[in-house]
N, C-alpha and C. Protein backbone atom coordinates (compact mmCIF):
# COMPACT_ATOMS: atom_id res chain seq x y z
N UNK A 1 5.91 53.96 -58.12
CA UNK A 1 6.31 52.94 -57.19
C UNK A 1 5.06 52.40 -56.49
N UNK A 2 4.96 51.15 -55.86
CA UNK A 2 3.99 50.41 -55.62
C UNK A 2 4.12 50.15 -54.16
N UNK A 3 3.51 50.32 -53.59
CA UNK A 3 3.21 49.86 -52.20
C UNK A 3 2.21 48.78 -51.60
N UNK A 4 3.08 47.12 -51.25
CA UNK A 4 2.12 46.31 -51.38
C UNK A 4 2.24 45.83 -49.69
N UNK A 5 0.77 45.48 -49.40
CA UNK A 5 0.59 44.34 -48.65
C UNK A 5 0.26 43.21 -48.25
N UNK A 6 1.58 42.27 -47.93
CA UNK A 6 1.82 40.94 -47.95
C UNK A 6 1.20 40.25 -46.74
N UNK A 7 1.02 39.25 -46.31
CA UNK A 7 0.87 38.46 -45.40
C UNK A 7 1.72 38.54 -44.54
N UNK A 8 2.37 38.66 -43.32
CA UNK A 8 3.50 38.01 -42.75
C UNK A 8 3.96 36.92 -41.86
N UNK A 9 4.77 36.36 -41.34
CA UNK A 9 4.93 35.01 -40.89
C UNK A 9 3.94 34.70 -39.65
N UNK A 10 3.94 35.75 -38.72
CA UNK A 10 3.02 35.70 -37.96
C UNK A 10 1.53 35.46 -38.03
N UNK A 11 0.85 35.76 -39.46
CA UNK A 11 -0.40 35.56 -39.74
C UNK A 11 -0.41 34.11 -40.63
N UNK A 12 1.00 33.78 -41.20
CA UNK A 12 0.71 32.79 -41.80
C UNK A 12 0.73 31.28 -41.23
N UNK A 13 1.75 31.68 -39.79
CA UNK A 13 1.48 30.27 -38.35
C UNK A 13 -0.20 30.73 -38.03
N UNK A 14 -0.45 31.69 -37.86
CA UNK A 14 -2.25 31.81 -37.35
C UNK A 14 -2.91 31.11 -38.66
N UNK A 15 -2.94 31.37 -39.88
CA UNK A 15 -3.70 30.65 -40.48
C UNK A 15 -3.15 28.83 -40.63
N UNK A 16 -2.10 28.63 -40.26
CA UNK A 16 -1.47 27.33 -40.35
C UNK A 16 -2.58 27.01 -39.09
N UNK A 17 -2.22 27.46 -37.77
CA UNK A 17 -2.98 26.90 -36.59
C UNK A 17 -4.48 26.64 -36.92
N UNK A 18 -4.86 27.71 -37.33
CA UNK A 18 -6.50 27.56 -37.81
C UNK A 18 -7.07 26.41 -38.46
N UNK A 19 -5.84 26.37 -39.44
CA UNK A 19 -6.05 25.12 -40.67
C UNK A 19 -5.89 23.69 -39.48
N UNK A 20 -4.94 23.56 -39.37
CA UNK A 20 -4.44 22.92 -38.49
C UNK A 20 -5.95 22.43 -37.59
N UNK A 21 -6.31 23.00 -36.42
CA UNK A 21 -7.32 22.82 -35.78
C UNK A 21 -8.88 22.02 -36.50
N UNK A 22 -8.80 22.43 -37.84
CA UNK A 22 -10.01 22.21 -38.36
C UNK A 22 -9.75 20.83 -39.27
N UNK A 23 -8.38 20.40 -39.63
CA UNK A 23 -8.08 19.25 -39.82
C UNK A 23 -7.99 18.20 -38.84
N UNK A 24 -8.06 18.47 -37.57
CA UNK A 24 -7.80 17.59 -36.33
C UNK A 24 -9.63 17.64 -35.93
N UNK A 25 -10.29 18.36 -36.51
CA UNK A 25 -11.28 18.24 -35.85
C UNK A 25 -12.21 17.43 -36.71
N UNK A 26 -11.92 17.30 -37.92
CA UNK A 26 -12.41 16.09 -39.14
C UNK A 26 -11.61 14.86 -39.11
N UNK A 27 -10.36 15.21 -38.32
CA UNK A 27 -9.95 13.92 -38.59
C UNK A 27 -9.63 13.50 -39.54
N UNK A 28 -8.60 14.39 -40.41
CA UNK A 28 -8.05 14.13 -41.44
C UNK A 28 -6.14 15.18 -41.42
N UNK A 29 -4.93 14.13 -40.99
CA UNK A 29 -4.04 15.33 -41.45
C UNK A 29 -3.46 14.99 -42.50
N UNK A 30 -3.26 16.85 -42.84
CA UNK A 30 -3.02 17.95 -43.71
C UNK A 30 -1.70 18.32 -44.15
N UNK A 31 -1.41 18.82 -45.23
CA UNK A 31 -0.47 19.55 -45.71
C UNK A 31 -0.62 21.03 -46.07
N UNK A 32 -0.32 21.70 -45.40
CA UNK A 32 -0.54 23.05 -44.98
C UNK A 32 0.05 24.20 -46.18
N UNK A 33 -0.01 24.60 -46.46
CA UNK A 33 0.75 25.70 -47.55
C UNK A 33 0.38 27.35 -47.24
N UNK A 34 1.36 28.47 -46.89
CA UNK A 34 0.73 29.82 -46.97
C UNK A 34 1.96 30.20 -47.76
N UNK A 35 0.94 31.56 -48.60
CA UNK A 35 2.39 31.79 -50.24
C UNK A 35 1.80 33.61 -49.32
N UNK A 36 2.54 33.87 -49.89
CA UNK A 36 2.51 35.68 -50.33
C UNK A 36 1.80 36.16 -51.38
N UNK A 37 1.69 37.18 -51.49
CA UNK A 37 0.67 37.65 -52.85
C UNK A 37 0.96 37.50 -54.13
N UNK A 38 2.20 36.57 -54.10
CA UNK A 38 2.88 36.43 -55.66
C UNK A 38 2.85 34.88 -55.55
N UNK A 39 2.33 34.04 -54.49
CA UNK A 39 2.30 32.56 -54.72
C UNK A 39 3.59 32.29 -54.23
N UNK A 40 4.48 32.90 -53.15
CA UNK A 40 5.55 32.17 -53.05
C UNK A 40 5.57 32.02 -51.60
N UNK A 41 6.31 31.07 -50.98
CA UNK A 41 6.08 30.03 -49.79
C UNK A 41 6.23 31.05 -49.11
N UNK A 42 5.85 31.27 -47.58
CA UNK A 42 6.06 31.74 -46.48
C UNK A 42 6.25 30.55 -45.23
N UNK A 43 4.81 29.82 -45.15
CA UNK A 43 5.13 28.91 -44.12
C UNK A 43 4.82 27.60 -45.01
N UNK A 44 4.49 26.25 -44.00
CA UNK A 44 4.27 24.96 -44.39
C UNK A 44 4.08 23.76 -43.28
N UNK A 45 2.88 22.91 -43.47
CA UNK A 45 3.28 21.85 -41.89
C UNK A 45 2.51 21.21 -43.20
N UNK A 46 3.43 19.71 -42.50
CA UNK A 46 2.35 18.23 -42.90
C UNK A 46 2.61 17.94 -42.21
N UNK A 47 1.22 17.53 -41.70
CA UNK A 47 1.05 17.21 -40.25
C UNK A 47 1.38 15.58 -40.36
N UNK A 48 1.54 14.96 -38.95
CA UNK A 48 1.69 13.76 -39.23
C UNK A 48 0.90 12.89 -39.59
N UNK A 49 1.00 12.11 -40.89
CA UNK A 49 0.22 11.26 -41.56
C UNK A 49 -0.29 12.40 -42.43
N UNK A 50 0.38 13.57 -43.02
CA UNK A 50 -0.27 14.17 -44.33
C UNK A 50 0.70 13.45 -45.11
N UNK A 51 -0.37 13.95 -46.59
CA UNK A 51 0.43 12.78 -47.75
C UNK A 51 1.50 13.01 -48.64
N UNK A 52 2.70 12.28 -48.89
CA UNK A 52 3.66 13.17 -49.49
C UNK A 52 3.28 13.89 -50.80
N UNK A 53 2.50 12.96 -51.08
CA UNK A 53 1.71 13.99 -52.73
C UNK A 53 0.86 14.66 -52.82
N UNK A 54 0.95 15.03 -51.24
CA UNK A 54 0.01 16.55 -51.17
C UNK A 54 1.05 17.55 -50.83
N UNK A 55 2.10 17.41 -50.59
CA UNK A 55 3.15 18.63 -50.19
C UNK A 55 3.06 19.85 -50.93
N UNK A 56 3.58 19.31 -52.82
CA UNK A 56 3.73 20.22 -53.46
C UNK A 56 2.25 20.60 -53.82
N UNK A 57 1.61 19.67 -53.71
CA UNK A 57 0.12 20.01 -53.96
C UNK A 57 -0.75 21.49 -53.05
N UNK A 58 -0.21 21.09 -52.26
CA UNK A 58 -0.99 22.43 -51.09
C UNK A 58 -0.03 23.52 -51.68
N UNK A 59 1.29 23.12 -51.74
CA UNK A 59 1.61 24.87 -52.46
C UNK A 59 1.41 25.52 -53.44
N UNK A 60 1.06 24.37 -54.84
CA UNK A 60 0.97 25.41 -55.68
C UNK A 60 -0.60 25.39 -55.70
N UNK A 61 -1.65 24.70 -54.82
CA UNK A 61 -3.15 25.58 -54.39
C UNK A 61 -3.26 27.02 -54.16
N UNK A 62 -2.36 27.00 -53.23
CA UNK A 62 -2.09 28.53 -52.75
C UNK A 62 -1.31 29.48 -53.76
N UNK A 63 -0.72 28.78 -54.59
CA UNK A 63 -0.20 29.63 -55.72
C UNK A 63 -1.48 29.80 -56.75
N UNK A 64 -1.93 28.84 -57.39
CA UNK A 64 -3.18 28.93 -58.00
C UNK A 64 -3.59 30.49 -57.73
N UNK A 65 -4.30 30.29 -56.08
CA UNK A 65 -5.26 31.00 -55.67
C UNK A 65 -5.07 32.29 -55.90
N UNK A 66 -4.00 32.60 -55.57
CA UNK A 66 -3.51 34.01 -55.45
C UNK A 66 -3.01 34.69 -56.82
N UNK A 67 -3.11 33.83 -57.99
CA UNK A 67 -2.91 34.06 -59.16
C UNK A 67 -4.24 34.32 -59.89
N UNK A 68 -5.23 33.25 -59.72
CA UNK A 68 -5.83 33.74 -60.08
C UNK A 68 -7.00 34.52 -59.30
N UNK A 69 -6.71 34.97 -57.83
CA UNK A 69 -7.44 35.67 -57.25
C UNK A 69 -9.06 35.24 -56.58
N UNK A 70 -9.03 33.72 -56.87
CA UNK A 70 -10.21 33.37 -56.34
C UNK A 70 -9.85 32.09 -56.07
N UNK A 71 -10.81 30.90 -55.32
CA UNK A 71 -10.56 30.00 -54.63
C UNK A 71 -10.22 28.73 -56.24
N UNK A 72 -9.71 27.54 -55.31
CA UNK A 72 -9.37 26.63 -56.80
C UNK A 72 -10.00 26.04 -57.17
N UNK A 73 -11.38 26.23 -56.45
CA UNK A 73 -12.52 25.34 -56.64
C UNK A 73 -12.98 25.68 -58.27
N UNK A 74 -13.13 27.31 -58.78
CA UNK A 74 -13.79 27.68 -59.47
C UNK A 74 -13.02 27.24 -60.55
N UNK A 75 -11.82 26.91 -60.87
CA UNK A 75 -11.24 26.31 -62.43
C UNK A 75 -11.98 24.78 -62.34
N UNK A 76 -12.37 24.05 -61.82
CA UNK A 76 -12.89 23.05 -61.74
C UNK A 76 -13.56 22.29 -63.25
N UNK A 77 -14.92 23.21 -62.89
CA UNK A 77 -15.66 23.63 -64.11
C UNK A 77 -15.18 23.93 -65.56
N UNK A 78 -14.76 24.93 -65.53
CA UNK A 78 -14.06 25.24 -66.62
C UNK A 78 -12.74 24.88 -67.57
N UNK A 79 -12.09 24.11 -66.57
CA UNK A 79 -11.45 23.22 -67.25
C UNK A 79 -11.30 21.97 -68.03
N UNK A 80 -12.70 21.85 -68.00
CA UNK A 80 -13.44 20.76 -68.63
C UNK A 80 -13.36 20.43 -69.97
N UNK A 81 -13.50 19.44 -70.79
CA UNK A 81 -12.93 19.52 -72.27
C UNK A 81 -14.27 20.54 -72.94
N UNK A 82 -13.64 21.31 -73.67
CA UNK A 82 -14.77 21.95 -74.71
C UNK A 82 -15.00 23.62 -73.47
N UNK A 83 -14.53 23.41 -72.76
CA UNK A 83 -14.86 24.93 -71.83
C UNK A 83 -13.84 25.98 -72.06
N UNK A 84 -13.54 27.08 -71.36
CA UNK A 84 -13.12 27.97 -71.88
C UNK A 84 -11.22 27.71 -71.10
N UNK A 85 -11.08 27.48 -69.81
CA UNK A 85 -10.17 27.42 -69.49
C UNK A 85 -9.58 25.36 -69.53
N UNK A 86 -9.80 25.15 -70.72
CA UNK A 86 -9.44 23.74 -70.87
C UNK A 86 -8.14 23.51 -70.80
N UNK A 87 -7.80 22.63 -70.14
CA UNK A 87 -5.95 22.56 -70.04
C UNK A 87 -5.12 23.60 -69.27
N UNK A 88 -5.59 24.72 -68.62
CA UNK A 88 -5.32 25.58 -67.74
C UNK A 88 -4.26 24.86 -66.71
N UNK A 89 -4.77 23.58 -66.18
CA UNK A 89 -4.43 22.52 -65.07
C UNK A 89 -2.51 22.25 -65.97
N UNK A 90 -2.11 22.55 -67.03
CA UNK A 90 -0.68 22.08 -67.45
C UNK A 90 -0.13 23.54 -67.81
N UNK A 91 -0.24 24.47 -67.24
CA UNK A 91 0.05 25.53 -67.67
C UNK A 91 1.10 25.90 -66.23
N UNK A 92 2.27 26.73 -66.64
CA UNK A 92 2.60 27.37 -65.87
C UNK A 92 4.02 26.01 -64.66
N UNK A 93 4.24 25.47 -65.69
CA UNK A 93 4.62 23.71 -65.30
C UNK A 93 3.75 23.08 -64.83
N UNK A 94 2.38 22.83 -64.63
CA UNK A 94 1.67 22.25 -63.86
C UNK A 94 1.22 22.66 -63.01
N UNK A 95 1.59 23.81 -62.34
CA UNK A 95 1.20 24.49 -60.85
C UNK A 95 -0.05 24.88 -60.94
N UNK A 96 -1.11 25.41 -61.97
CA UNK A 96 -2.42 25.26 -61.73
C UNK A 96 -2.86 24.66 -61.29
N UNK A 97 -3.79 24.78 -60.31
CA UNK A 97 -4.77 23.38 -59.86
C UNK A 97 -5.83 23.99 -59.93
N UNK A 98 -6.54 22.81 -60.40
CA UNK A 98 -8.33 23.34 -60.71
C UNK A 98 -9.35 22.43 -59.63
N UNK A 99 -8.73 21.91 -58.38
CA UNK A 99 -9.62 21.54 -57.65
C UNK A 99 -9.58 21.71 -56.29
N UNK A 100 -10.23 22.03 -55.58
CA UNK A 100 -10.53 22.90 -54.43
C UNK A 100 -9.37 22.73 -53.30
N UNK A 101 -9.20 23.94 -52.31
CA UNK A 101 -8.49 23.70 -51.49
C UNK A 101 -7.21 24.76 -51.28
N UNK A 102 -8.00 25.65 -52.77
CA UNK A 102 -6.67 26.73 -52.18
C UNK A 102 -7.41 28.35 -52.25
N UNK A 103 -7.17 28.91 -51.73
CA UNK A 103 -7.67 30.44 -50.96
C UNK A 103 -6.82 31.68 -51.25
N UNK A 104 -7.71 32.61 -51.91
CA UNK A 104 -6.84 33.44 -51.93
C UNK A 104 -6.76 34.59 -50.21
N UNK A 105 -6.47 35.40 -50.23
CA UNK A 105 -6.94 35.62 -48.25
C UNK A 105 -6.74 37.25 -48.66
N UNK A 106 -7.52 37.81 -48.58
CA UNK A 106 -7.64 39.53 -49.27
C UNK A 106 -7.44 40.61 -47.84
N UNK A 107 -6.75 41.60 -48.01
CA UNK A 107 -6.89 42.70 -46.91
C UNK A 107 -7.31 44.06 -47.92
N UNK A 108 -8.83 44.49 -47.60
CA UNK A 108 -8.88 45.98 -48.14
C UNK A 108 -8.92 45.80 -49.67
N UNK A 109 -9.76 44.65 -50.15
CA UNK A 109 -9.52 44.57 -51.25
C UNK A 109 -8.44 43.84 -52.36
N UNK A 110 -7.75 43.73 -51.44
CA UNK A 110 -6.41 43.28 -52.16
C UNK A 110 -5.86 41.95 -51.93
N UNK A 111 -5.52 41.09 -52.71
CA UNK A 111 -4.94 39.59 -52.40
C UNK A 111 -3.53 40.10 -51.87
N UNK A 112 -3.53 39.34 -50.50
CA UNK A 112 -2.46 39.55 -49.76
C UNK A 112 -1.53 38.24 -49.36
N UNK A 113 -2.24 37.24 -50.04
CA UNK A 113 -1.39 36.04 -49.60
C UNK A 113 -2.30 34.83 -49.96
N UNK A 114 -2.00 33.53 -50.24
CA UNK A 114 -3.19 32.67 -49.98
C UNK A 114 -2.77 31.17 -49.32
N UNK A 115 -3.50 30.37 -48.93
CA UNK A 115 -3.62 29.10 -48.47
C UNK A 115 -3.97 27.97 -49.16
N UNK A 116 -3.32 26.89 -49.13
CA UNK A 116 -3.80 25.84 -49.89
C UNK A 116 -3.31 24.91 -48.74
N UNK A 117 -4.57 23.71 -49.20
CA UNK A 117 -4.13 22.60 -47.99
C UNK A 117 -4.82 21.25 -49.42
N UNK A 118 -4.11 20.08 -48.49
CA UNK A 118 -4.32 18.99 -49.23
C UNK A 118 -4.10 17.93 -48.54
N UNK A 119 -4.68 17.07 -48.62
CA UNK A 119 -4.80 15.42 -48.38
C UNK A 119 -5.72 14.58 -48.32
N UNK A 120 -7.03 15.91 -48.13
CA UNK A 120 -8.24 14.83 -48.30
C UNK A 120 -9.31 15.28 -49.33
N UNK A 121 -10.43 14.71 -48.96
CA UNK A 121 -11.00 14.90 -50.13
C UNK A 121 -11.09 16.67 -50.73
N UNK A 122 -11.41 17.09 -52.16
CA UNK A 122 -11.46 18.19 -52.53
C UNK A 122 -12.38 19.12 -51.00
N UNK A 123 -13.25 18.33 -50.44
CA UNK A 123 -14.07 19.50 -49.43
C UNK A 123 -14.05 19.30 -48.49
N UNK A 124 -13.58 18.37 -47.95
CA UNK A 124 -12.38 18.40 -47.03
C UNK A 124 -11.24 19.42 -47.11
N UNK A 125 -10.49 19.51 -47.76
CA UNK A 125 -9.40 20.75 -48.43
C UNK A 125 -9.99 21.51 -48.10
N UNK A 126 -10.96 22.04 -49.14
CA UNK A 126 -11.69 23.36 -48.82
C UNK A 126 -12.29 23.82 -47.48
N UNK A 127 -12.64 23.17 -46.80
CA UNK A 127 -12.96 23.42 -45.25
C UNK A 127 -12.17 23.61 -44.72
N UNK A 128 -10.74 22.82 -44.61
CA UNK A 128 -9.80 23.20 -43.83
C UNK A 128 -9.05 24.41 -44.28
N UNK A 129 -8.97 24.85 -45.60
CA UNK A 129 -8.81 25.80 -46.20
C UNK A 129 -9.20 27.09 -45.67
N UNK A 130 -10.40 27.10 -45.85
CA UNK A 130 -11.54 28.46 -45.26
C UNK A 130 -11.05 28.24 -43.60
N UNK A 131 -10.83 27.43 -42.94
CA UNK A 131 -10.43 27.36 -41.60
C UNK A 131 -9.26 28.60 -41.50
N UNK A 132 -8.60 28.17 -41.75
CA UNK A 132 -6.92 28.54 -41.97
C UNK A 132 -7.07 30.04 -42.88
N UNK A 133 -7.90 30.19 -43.91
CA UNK A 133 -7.76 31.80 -44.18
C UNK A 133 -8.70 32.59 -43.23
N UNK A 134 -9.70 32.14 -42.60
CA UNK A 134 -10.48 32.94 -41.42
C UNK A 134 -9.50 33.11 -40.48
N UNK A 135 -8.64 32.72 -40.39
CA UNK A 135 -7.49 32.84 -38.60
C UNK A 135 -6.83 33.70 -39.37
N UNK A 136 -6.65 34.49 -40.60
CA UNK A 136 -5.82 35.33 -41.00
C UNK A 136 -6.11 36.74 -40.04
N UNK A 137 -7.48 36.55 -39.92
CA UNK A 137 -7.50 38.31 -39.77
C UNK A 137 -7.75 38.31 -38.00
């Protein structure tokens, strides 16, 4: 039997707030996403004036992330024609994303949940991203 640890709602409004804060402070709002360690929703804000085609976008970032255990920046690269993870991005219905903005958020080693945000540019995302998984702990 397995004994896991998840994120819980309380850490996932702290990383929402975090995110949150660091999108108001660029001046860009956000669509917020925190999953559990299996990629599945816990919380969510789009803030006002985030974009509706970032909704599902910020969640399955955070699904990405936590699947594949590292940020979504790194399929980027590699999904490139002729690379190793080519077409990765239509796998899984589409929920891969290979461009930045989603986090996996680790306790003790272990992926415990992750974050994805979306609406502005890829590093934009990613900043507000890293915002929002630093308020985890």
């Amino acid at each position: 039997m397995l004994t896991l640890q998840r994120l819980d709602i309380d850490d996932a409004y702290r990383m929402i707030a975090g995110a949150r804060a660091k999108a108001v402070e660029i001046g860009v709002p956000m669509c917020i996403a925190v999953t559990d360690e299996s990629g599945n929703l816990i919380a969510f804000e789009r803030m006002d004036g985030g974009k509706i085609t970032s909704i599902q976008l910020a969640i399955d970032k955070s699904f990405t992330a936590c699947g594949i255990r590292k940020g979504t920046d790194a399929l980027g690269a590699v999904n490139q024609p002729g690379e190793p993870a080519h077409g990765i991005s239509s796998t899984l219905g589409g929920r891969m994303v290979t461009v930045a903005g989603g986090l996996p958020v680790f306790h003790q080693g272990e992926v415990v949940g992750g974050i994805g945000v979306s609406s502005g540019s890829p590093a934009q995302d990613h900043v507000v991203a890293q915002a929002g998984a630093e308020a985890s702990t």
